[in-house]
N, C-alpha and C. Protein backbone atom coordinates (compact mmCIF):
# COMPACT_ATOMS: atom_id res chain seq x y z
N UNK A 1 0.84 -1.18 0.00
CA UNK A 1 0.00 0.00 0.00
C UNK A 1 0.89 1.24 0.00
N UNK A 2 0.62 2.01 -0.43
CA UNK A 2 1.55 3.24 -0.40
C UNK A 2 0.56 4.75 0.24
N UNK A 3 1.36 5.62 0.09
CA UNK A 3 0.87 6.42 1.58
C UNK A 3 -0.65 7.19 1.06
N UNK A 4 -0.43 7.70 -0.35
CA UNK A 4 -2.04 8.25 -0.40
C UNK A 4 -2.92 7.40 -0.26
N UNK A 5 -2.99 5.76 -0.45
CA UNK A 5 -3.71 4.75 -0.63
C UNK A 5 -4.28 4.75 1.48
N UNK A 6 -2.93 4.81 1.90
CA UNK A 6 -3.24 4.62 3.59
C UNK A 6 -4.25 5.66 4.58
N UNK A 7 -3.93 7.26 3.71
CA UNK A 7 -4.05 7.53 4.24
C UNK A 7 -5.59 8.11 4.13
N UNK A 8 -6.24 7.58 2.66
CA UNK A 8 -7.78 8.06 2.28
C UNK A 8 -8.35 6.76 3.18
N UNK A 9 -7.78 5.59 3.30
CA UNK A 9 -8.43 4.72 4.04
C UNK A 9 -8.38 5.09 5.27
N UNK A 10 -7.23 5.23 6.23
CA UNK A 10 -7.95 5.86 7.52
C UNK A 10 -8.94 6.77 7.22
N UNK A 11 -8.96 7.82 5.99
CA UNK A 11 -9.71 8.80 6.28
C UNK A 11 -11.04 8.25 6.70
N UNK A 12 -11.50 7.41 5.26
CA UNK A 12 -12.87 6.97 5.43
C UNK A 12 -12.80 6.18 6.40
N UNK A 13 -11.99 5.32 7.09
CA UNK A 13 -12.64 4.37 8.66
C UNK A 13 -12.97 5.43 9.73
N UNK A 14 -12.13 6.45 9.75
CA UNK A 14 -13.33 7.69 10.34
C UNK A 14 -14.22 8.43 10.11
N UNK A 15 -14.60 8.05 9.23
CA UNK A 15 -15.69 9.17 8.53
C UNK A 15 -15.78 10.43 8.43
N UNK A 16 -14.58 10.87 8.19
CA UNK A 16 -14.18 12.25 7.22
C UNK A 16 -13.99 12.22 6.20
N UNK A 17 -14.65 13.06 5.57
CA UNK A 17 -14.58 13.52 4.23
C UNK A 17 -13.41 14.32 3.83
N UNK A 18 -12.73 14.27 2.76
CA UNK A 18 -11.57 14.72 2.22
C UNK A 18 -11.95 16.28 2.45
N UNK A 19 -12.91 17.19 2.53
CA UNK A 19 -12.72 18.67 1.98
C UNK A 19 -13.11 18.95 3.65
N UNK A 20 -13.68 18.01 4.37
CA UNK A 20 -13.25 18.15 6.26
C UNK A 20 -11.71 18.33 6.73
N UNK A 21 -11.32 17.22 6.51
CA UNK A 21 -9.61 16.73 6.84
C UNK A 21 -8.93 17.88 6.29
N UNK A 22 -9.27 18.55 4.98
CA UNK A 22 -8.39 19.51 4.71
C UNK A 22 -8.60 20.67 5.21
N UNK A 23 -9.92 21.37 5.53
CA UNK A 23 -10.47 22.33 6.52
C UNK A 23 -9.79 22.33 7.73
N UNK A 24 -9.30 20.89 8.21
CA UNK A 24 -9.11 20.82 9.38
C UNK A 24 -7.51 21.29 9.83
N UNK A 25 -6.84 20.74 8.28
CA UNK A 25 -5.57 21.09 8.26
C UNK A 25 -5.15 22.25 8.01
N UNK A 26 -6.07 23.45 7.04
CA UNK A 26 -5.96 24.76 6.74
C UNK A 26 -5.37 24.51 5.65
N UNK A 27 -5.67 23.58 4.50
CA UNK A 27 -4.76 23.41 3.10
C UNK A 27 -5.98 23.13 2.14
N UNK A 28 -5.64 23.00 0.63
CA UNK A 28 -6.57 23.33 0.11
C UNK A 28 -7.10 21.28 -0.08
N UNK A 29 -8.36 21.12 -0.32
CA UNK A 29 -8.86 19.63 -0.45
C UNK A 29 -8.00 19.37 -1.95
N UNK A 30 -8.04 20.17 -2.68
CA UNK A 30 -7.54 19.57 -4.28
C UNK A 30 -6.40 19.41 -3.87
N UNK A 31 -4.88 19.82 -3.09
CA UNK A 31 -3.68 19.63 -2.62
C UNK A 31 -4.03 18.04 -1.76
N UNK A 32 -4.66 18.28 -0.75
CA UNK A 32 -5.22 16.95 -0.28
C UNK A 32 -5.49 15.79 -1.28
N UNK A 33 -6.13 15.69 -2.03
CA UNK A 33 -7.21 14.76 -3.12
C UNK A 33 -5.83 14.62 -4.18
N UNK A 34 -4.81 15.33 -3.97
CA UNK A 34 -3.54 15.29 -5.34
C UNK A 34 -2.57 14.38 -4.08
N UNK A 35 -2.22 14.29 -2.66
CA UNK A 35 -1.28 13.57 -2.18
C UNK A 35 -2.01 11.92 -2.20
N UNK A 36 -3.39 11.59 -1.79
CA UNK A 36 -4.22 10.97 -1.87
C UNK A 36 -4.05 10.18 -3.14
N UNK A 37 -3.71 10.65 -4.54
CA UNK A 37 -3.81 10.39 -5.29
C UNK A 37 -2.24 9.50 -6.06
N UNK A 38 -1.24 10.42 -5.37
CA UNK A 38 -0.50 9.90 -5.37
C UNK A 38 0.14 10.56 -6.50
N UNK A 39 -0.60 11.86 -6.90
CA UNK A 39 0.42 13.09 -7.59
C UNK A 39 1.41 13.94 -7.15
N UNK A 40 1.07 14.03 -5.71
CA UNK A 40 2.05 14.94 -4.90
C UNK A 40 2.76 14.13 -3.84
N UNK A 41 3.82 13.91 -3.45
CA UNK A 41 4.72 14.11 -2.24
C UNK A 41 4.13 13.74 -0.85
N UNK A 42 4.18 13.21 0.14
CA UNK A 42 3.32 13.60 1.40
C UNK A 42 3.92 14.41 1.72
N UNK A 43 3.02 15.70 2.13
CA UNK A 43 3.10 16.80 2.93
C UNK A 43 4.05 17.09 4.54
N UNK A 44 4.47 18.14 4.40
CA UNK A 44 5.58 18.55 5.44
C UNK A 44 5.25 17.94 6.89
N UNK A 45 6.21 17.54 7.64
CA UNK A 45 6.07 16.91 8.99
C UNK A 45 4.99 17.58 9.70
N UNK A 46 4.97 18.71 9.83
CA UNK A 46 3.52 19.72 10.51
C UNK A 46 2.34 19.24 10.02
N UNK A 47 2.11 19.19 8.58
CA UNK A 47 0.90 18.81 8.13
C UNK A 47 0.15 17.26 8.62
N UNK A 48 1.41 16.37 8.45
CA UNK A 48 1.28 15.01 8.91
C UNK A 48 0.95 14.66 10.65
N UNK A 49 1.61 15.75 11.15
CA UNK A 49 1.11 15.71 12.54
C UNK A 49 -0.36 16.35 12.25
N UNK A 50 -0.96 16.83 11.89
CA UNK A 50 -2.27 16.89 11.66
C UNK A 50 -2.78 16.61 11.39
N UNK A 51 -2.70 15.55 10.13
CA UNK A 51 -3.37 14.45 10.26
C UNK A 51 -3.78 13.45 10.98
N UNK A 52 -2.34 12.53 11.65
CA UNK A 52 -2.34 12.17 12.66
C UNK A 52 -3.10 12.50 14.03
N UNK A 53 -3.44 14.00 14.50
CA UNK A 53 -4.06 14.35 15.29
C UNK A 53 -5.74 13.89 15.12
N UNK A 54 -5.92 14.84 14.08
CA UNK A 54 -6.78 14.34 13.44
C UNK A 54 -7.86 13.32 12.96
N UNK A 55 -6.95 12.17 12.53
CA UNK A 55 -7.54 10.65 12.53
C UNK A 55 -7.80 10.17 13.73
N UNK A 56 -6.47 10.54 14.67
CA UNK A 56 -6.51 9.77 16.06
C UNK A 56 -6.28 8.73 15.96
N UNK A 57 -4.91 8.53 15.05
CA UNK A 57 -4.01 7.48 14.81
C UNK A 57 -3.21 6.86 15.93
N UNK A 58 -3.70 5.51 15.88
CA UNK A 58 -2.83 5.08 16.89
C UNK A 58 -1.38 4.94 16.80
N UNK A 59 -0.41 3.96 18.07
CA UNK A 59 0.98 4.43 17.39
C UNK A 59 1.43 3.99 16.83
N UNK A 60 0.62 2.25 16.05
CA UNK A 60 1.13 1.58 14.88
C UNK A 60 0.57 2.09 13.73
N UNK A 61 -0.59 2.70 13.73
CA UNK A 61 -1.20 3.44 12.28
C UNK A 61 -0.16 4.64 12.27
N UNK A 62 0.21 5.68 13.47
CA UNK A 62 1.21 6.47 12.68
C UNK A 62 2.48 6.28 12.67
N UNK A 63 3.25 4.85 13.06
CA UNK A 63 4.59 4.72 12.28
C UNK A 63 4.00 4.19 10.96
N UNK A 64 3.22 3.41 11.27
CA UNK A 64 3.01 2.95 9.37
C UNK A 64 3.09 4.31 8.53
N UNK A 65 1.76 5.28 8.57
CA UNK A 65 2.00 6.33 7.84
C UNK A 65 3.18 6.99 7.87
N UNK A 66 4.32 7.28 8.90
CA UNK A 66 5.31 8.23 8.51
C UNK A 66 6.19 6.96 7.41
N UNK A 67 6.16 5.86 7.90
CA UNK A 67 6.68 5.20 7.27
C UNK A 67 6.41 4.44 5.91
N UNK A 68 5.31 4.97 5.41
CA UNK A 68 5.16 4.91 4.05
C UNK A 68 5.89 6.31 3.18
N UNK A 69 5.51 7.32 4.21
CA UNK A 69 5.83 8.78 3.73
C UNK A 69 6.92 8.99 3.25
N UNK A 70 8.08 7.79 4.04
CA UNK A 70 9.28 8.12 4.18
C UNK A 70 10.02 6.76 2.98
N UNK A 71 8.91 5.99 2.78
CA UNK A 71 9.07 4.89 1.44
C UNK A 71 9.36 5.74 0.28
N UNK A 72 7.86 6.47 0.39
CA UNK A 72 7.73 7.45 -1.02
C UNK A 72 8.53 8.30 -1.10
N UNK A 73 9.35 9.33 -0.48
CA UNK A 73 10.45 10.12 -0.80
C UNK A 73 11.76 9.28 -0.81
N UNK A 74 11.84 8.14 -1.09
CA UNK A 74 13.24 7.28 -0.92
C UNK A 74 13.75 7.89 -0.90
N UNK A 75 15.06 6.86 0.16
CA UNK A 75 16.22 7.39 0.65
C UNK A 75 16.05 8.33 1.88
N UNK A 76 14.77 8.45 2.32
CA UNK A 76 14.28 9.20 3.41
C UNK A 76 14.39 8.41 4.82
N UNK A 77 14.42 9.34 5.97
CA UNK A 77 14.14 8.46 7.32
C UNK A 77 12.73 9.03 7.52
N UNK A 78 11.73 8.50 7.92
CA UNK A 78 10.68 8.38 8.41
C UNK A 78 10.19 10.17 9.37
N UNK A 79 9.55 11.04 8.91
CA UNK A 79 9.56 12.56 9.19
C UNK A 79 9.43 12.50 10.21
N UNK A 80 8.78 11.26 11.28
CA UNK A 80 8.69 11.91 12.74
C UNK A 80 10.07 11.39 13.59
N UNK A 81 11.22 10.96 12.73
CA UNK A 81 12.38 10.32 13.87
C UNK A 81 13.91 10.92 13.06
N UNK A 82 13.58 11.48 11.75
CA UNK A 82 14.45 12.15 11.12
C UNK A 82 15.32 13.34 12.01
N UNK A 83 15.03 14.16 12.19
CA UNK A 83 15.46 14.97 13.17
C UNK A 83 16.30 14.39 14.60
N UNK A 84 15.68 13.25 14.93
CA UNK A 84 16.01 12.46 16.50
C UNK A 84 17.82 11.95 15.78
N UNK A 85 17.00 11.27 14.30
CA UNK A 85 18.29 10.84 13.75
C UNK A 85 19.53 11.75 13.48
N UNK A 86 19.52 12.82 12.35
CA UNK A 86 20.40 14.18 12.12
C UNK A 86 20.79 14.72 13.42
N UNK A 87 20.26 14.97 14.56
CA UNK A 87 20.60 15.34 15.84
C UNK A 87 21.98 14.24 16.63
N UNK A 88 21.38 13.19 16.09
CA UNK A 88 22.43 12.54 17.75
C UNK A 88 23.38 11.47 16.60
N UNK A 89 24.40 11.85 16.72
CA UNK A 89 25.81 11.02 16.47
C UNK A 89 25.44 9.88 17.04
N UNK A 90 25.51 9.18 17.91
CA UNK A 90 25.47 8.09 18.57
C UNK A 90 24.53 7.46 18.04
N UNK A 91 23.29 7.92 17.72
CA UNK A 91 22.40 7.02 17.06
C UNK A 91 22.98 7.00 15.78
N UNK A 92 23.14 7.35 14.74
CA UNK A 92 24.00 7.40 13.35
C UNK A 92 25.09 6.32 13.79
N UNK A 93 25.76 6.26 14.58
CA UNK A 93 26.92 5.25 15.09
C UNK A 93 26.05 3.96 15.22
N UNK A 94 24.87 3.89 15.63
CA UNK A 94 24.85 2.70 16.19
C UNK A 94 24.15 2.15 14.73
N UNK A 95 23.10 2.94 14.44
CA UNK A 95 22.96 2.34 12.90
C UNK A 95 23.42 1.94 11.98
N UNK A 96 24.91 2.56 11.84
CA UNK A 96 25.68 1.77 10.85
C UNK A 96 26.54 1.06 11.52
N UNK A 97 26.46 0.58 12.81
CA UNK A 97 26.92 -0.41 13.23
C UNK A 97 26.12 -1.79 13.01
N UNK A 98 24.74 -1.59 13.54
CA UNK A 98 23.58 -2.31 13.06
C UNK A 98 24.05 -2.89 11.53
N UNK A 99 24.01 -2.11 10.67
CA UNK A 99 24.02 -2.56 9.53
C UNK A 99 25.40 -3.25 8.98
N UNK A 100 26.65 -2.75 9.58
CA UNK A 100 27.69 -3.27 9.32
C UNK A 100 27.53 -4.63 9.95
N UNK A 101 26.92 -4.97 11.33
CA UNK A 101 26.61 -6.65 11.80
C UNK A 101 25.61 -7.00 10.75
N UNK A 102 24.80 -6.20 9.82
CA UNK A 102 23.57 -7.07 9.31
C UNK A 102 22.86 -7.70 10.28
N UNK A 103 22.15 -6.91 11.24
CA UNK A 103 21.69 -7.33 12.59
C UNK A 103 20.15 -7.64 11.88
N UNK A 104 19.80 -8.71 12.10
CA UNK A 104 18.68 -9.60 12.09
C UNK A 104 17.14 -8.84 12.84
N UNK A 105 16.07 -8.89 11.63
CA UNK A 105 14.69 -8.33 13.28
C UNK A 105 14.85 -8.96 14.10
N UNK A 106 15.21 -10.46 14.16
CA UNK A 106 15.11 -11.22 15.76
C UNK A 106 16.00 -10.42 16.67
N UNK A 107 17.10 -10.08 16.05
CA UNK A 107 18.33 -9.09 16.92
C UNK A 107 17.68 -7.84 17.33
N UNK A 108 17.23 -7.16 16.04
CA UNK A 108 16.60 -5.43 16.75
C UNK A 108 15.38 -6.10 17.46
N UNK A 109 14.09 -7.16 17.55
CA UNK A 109 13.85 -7.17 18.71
C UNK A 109 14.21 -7.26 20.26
N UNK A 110 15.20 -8.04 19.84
CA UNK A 110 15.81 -8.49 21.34
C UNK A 110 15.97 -7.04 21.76
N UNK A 111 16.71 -5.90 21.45
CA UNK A 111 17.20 -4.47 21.46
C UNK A 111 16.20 -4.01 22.04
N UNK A 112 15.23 -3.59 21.07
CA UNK A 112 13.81 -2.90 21.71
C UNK A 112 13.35 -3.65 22.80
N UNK A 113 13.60 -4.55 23.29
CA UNK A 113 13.15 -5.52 24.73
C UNK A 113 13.72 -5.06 25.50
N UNK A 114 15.46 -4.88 25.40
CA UNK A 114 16.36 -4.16 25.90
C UNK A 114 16.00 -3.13 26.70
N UNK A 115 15.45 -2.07 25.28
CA UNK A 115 15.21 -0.61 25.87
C UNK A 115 13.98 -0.81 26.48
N UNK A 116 13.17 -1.41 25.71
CA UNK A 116 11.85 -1.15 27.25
C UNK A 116 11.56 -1.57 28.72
N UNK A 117 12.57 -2.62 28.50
CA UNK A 117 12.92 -3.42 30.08
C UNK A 117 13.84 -2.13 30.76
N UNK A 118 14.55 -1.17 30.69
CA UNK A 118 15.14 -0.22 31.06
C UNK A 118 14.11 1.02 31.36
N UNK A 119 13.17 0.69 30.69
CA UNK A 119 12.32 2.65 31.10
C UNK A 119 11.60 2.19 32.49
């Protein structure tokens, strides 16, 4: 599925209408009805947090969406962790460490078990 496809379907499982959602965002519905479509780009991290608000996306519906967002601009990191990423060296270190082991999902789960057994 790709991201305009994801994100007219949340629209309609909430029952907003495309020229609502865009009211809601302060952008025009034809800009809306063109990302939807899969003519335009997904829209700037601000906008997407408004959507997100919006739908009342949970937090696997909005990594999916940033993470389609971030399919469709290949070569992209995902708009809501991009910044977390460009910010911290250490994470950049550990990622291409990750990738230099070719670390396995069974491995980055074990990790994320890691970190949540720690908070």
């Amino acid at each position: 599925m790709n991201f305009g496809d994801y994100l007219k379907q949340k629209r309609a499982e909430k029952g907003i209408n495309l020229r609502k959602l865009a009211g809601l965002l302060d952008i025009a519905p034809a800009y809306l009805s063109d990302i939807e479509k899969g003519k335009r780009n997904p829209p700037s991290l601000e906008i997407m947090n408004g959507i997100v608000e919006a739908l009342e996306l949970d937090e696997s519906d909005k990594n999916t969406f940033f993470d389609l967002a971030a399919r469709e601009r290949e070569n992209t990191v995902a708009p809501d962790i991009s910044q977390y990423v460009t910010e911290n060296a250490t994470v950049r270190v550990a990622l291409r460490k990750a990738q230099s082991l070719n670390l396995s999902d069974l491995e980055w789960v074990k990790i994320i078990e890691n970190m949540e057994a720690g908070e």
